[in-house]
PDB file of N, CA and C in Angstrom:
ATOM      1  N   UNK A   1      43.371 -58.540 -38.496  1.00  0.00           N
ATOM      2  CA  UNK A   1      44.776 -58.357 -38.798  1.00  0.00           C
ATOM      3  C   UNK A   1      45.035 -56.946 -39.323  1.00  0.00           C
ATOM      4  N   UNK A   2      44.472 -56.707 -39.709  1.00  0.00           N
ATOM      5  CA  UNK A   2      44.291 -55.014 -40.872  1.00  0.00           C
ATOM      6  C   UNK A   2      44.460 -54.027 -39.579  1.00  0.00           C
ATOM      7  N   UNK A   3      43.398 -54.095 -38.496  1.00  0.00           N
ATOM      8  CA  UNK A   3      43.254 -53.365 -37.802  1.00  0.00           C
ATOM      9  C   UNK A   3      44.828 -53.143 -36.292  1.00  0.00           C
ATOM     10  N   UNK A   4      45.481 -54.309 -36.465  1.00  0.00           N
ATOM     11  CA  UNK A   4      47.023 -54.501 -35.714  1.00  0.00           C
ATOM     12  C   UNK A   4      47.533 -53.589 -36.794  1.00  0.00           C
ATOM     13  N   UNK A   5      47.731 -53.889 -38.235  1.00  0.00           N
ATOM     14  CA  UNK A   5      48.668 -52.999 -39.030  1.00  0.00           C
ATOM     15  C   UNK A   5      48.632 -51.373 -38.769  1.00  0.00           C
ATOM     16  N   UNK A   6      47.249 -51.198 -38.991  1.00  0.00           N
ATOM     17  CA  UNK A   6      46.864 -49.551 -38.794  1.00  0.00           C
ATOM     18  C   UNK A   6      47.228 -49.094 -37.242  1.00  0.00           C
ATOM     19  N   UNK A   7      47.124 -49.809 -36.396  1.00  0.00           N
ATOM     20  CA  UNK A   7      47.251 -49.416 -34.818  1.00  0.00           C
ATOM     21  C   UNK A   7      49.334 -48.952 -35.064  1.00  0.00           C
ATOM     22  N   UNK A   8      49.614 -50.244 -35.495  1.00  0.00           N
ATOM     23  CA  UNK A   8      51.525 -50.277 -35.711  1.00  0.00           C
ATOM     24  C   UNK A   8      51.551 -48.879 -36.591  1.00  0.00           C
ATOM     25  N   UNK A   9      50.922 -48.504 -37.751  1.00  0.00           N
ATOM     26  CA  UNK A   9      51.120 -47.307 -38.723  1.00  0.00           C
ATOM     27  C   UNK A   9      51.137 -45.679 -37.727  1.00  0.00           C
ATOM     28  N   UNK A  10      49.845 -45.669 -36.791  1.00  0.00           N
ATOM     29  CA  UNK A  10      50.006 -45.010 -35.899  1.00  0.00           C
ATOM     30  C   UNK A  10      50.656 -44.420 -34.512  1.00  0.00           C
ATOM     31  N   UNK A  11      51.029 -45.668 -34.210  1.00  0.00           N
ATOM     32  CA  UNK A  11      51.785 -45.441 -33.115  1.00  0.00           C
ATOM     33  C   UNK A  11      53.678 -45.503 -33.573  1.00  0.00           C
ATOM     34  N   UNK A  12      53.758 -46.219 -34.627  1.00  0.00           N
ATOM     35  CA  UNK A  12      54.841 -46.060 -35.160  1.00  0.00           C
ATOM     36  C   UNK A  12      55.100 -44.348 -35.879  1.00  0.00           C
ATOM     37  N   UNK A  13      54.198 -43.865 -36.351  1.00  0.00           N
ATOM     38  CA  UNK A  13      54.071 -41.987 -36.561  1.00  0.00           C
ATOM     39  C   UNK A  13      54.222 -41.581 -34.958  1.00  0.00           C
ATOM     40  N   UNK A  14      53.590 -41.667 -34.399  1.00  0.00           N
ATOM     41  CA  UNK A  14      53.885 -40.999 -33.277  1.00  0.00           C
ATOM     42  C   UNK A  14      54.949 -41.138 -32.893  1.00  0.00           C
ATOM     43  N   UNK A  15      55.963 -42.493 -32.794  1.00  0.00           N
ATOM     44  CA  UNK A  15      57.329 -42.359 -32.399  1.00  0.00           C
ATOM     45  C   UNK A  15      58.067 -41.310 -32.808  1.00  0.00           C
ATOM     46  N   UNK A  16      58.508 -41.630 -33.934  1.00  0.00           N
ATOM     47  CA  UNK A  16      59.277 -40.578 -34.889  1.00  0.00           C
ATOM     48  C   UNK A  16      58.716 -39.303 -34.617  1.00  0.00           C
ATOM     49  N   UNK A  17      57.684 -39.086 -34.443  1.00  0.00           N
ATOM     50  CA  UNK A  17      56.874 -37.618 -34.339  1.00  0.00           C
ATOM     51  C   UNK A  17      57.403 -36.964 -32.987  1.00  0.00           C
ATOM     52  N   UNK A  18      57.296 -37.824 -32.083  1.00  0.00           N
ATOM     53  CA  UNK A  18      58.447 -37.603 -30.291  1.00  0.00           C
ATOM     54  C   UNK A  18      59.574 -37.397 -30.837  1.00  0.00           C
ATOM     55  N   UNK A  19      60.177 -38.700 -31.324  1.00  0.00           N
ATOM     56  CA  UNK A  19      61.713 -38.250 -31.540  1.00  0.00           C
ATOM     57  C   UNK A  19      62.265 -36.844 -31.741  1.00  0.00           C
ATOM     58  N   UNK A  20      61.214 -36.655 -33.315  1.00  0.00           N
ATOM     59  CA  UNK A  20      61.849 -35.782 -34.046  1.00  0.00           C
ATOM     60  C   UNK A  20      61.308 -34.246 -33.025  1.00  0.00           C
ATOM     61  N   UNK A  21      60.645 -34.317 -32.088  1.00  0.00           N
ATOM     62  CA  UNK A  21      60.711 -33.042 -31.162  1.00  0.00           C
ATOM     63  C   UNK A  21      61.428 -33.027 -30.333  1.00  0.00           C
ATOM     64  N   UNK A  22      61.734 -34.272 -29.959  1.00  0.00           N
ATOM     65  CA  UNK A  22      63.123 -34.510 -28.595  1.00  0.00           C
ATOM     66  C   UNK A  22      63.851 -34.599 -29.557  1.00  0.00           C
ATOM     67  N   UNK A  23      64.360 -34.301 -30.757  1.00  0.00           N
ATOM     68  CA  UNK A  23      65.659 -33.710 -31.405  1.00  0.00           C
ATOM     69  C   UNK A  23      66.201 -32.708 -31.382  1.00  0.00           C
ATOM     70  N   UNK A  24      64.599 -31.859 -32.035  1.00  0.00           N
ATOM     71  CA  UNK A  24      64.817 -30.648 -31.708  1.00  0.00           C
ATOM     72  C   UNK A  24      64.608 -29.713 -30.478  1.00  0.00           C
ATOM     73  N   UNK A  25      64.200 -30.192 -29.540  1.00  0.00           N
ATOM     74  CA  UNK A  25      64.585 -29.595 -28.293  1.00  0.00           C
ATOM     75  C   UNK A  25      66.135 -29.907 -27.594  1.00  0.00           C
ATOM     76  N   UNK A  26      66.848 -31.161 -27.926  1.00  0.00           N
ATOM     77  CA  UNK A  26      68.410 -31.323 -27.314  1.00  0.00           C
ATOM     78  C   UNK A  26      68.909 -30.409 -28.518  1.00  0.00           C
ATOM     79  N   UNK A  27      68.877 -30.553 -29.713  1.00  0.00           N
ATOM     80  CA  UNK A  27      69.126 -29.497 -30.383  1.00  0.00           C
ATOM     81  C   UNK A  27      69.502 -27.817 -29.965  1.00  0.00           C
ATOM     82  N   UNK A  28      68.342 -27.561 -29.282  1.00  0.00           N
ATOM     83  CA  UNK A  28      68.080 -26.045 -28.807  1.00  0.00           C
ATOM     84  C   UNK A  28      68.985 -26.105 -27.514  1.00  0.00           C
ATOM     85  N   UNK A  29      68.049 -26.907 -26.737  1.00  0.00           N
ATOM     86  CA  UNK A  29      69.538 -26.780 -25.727  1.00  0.00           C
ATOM     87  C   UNK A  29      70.600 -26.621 -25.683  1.00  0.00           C
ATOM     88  N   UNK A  30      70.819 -27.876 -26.714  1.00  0.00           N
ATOM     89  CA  UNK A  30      72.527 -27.708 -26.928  1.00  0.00           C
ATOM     90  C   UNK A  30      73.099 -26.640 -26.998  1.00  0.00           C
ATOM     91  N   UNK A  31      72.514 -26.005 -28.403  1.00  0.00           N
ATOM     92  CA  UNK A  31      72.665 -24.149 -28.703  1.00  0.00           C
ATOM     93  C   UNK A  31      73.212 -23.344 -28.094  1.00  0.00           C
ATOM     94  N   UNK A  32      71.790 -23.486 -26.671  1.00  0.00           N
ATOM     95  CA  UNK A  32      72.111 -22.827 -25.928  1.00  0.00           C
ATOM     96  C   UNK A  32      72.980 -22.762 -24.554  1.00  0.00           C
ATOM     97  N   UNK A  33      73.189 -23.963 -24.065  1.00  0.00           N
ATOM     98  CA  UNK A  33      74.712 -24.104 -23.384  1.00  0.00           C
ATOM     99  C   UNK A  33      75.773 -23.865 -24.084  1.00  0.00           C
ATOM    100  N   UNK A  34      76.001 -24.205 -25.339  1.00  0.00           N
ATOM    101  CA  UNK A  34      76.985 -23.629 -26.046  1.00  0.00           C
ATOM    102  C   UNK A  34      77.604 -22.128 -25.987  1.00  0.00           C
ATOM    103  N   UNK A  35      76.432 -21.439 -25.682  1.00  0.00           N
ATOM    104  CA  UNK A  35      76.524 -19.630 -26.048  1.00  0.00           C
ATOM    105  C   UNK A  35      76.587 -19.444 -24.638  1.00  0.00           C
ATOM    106  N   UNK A  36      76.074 -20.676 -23.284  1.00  0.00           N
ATOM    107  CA  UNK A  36      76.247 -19.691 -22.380  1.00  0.00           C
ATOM    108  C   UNK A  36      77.741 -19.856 -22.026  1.00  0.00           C
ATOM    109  N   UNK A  37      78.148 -20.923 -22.278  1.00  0.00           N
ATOM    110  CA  UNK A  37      80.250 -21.544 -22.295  1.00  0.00           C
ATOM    111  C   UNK A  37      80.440 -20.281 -22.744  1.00  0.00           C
ATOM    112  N   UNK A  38      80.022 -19.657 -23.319  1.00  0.00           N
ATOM    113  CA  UNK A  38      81.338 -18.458 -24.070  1.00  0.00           C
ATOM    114  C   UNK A  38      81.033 -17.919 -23.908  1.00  0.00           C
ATOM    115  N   UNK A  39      80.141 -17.108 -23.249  1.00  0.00           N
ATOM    116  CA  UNK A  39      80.248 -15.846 -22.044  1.00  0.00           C
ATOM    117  C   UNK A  39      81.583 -15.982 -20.962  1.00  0.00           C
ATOM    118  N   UNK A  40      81.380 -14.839 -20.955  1.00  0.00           N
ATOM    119  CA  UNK A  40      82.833 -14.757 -19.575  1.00  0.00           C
ATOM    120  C   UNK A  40      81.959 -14.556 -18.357  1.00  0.00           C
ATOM    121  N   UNK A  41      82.784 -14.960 -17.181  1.00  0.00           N
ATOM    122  CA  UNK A  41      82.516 -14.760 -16.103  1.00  0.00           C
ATOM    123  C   UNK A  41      82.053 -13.384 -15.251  1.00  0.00           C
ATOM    124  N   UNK A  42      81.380 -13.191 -14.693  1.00  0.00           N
ATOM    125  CA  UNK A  42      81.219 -11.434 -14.572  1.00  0.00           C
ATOM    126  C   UNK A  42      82.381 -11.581 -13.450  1.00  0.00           C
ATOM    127  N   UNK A  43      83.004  -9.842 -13.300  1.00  0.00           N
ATOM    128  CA  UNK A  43      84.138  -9.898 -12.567  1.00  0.00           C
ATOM    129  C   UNK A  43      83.568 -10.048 -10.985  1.00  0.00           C
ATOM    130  N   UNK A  44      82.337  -9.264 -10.400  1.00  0.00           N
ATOM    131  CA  UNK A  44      81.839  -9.474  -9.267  1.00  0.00           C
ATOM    132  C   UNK A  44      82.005 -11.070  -9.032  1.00  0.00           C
ATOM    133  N   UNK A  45      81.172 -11.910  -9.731  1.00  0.00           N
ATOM    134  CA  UNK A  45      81.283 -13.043  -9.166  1.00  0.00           C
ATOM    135  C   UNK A  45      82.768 -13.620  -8.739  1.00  0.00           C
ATOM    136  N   UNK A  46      83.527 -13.174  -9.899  1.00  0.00           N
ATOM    137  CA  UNK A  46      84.737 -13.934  -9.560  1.00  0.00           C
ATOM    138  C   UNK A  46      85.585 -13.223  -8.571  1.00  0.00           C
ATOM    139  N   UNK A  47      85.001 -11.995  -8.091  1.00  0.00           N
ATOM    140  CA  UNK A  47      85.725 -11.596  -6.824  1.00  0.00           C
ATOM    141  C   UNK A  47      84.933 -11.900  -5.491  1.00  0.00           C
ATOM    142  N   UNK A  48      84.025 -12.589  -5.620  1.00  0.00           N
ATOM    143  CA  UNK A  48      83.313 -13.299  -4.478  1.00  0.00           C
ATOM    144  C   UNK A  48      83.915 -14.628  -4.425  1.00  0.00           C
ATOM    145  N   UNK A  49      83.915 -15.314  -5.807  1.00  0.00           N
ATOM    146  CA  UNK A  49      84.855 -16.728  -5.484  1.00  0.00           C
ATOM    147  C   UNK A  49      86.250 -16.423  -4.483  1.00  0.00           C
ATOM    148  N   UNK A  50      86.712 -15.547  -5.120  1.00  0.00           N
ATOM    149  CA  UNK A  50      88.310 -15.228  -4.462  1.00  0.00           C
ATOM    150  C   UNK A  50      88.060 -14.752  -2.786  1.00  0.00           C
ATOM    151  N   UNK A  51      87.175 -13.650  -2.515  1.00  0.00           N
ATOM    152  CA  UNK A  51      86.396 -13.806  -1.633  1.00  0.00           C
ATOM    153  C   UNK A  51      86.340 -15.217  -0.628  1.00  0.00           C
ATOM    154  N   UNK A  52      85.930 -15.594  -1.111  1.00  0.00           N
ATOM    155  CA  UNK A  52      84.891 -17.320  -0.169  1.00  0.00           C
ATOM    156  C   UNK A  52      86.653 -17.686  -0.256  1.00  0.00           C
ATOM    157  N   UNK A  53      87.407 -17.724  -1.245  1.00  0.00           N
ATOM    158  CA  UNK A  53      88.489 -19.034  -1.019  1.00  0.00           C
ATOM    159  C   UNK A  53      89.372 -18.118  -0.063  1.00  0.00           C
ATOM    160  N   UNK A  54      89.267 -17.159   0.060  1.00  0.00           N
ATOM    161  CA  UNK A  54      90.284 -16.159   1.480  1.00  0.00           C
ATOM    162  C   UNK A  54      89.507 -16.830   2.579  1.00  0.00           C
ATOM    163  N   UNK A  55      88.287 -16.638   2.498  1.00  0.00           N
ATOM    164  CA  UNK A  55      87.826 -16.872   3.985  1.00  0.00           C
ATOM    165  C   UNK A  55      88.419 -18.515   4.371  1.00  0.00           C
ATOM    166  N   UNK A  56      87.860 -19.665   3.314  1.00  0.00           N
ATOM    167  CA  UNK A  56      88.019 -20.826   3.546  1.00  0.00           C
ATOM    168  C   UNK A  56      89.277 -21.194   4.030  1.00  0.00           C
ATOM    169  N   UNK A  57      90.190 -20.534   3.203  1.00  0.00           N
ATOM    170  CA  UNK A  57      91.544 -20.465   3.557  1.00  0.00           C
ATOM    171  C   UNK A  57      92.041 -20.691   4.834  1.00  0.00           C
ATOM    172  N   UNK A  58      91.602 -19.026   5.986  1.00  0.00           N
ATOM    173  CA  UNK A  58      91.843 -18.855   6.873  1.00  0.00           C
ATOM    174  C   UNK A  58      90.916 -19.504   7.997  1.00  0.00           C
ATOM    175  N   UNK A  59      90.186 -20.155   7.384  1.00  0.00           N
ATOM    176  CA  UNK A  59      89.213 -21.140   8.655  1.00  0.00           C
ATOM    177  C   UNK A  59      89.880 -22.642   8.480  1.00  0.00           C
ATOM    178  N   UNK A  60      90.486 -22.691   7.613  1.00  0.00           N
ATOM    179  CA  UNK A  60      91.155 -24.455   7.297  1.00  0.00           C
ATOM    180  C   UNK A  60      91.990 -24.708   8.275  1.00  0.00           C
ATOM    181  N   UNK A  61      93.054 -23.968   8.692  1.00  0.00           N
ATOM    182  CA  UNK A  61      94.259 -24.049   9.830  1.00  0.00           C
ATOM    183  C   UNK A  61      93.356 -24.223  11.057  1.00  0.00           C
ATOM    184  N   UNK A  62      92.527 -23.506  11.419  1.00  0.00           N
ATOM    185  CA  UNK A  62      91.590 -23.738  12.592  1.00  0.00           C
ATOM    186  C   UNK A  62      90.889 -24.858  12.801  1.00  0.00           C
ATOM    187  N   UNK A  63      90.337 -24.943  11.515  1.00  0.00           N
ATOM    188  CA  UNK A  63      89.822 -26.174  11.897  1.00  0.00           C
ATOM    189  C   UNK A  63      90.669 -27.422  11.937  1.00  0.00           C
ATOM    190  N   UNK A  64      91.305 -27.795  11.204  1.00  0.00           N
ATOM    191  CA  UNK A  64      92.805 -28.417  11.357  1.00  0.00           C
ATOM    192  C   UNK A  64      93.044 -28.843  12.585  1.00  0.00           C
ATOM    193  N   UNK A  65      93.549 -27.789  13.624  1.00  0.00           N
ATOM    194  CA  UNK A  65      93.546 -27.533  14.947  1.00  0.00           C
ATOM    195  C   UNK A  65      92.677 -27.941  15.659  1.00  0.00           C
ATOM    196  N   UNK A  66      91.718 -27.771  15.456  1.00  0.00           N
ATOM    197  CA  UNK A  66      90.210 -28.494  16.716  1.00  0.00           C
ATOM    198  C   UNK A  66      90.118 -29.632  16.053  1.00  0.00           C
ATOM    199  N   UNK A  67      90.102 -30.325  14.775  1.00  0.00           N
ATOM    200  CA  UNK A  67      90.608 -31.458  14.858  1.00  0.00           C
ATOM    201  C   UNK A  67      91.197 -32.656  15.243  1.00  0.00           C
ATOM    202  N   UNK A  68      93.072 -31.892  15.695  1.00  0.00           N
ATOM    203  CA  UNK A  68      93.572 -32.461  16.349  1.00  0.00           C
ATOM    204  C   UNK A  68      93.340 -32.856  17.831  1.00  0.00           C
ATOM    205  N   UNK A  69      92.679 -31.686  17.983  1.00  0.00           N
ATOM    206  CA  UNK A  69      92.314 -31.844  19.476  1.00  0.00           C
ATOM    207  C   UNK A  69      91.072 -32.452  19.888  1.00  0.00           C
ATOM    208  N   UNK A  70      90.502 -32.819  18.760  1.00  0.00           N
ATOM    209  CA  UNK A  70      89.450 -33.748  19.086  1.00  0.00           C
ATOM    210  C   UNK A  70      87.770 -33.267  19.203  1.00  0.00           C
ATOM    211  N   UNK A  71      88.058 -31.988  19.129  1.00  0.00           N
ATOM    212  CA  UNK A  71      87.159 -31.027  18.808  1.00  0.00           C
ATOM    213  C   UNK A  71      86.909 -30.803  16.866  1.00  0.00           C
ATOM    214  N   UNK A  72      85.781 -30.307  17.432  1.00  0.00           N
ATOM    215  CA  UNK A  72      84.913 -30.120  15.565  1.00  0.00           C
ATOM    216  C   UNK A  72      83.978 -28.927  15.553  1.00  0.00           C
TER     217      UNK A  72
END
């Protein structure tokens, strides 16, 4: 019986011992998504988004069109 208690004493430390590192690693993470949210966007990228949504733009009516016609 002694020897169930001591096995439970140990493996019950080790839980908490995980936990408390998977705390502090969502912890850190967290942190650090936090800091990357509040960065701004670089302007290149966001003139490539604007970019891609011109192009998409002008391919939507077309495709639209071969659509209707039964074409893809």
């Amino acid at each position: 019986m002694e020897r169930y208690r001591v096995k439970n004493k140990v493996n019950s430390t080790r839980s908490s011992s995980a936990r408390a590192t998977g705390d502090a690693v969502s912890r850190r993470l967290r942190d650090y998504y936090d800091s990357v949210k509040e960065e701004g966007i670089p302007d290149r990228f966001l003139d490539l988004l604007e970019r891609l949504d011109a192009v998409d733009s002008q391919s939507a009516p077309r495709e639209k069109a071969s659509a209707e016609n039964g074409r893809e």
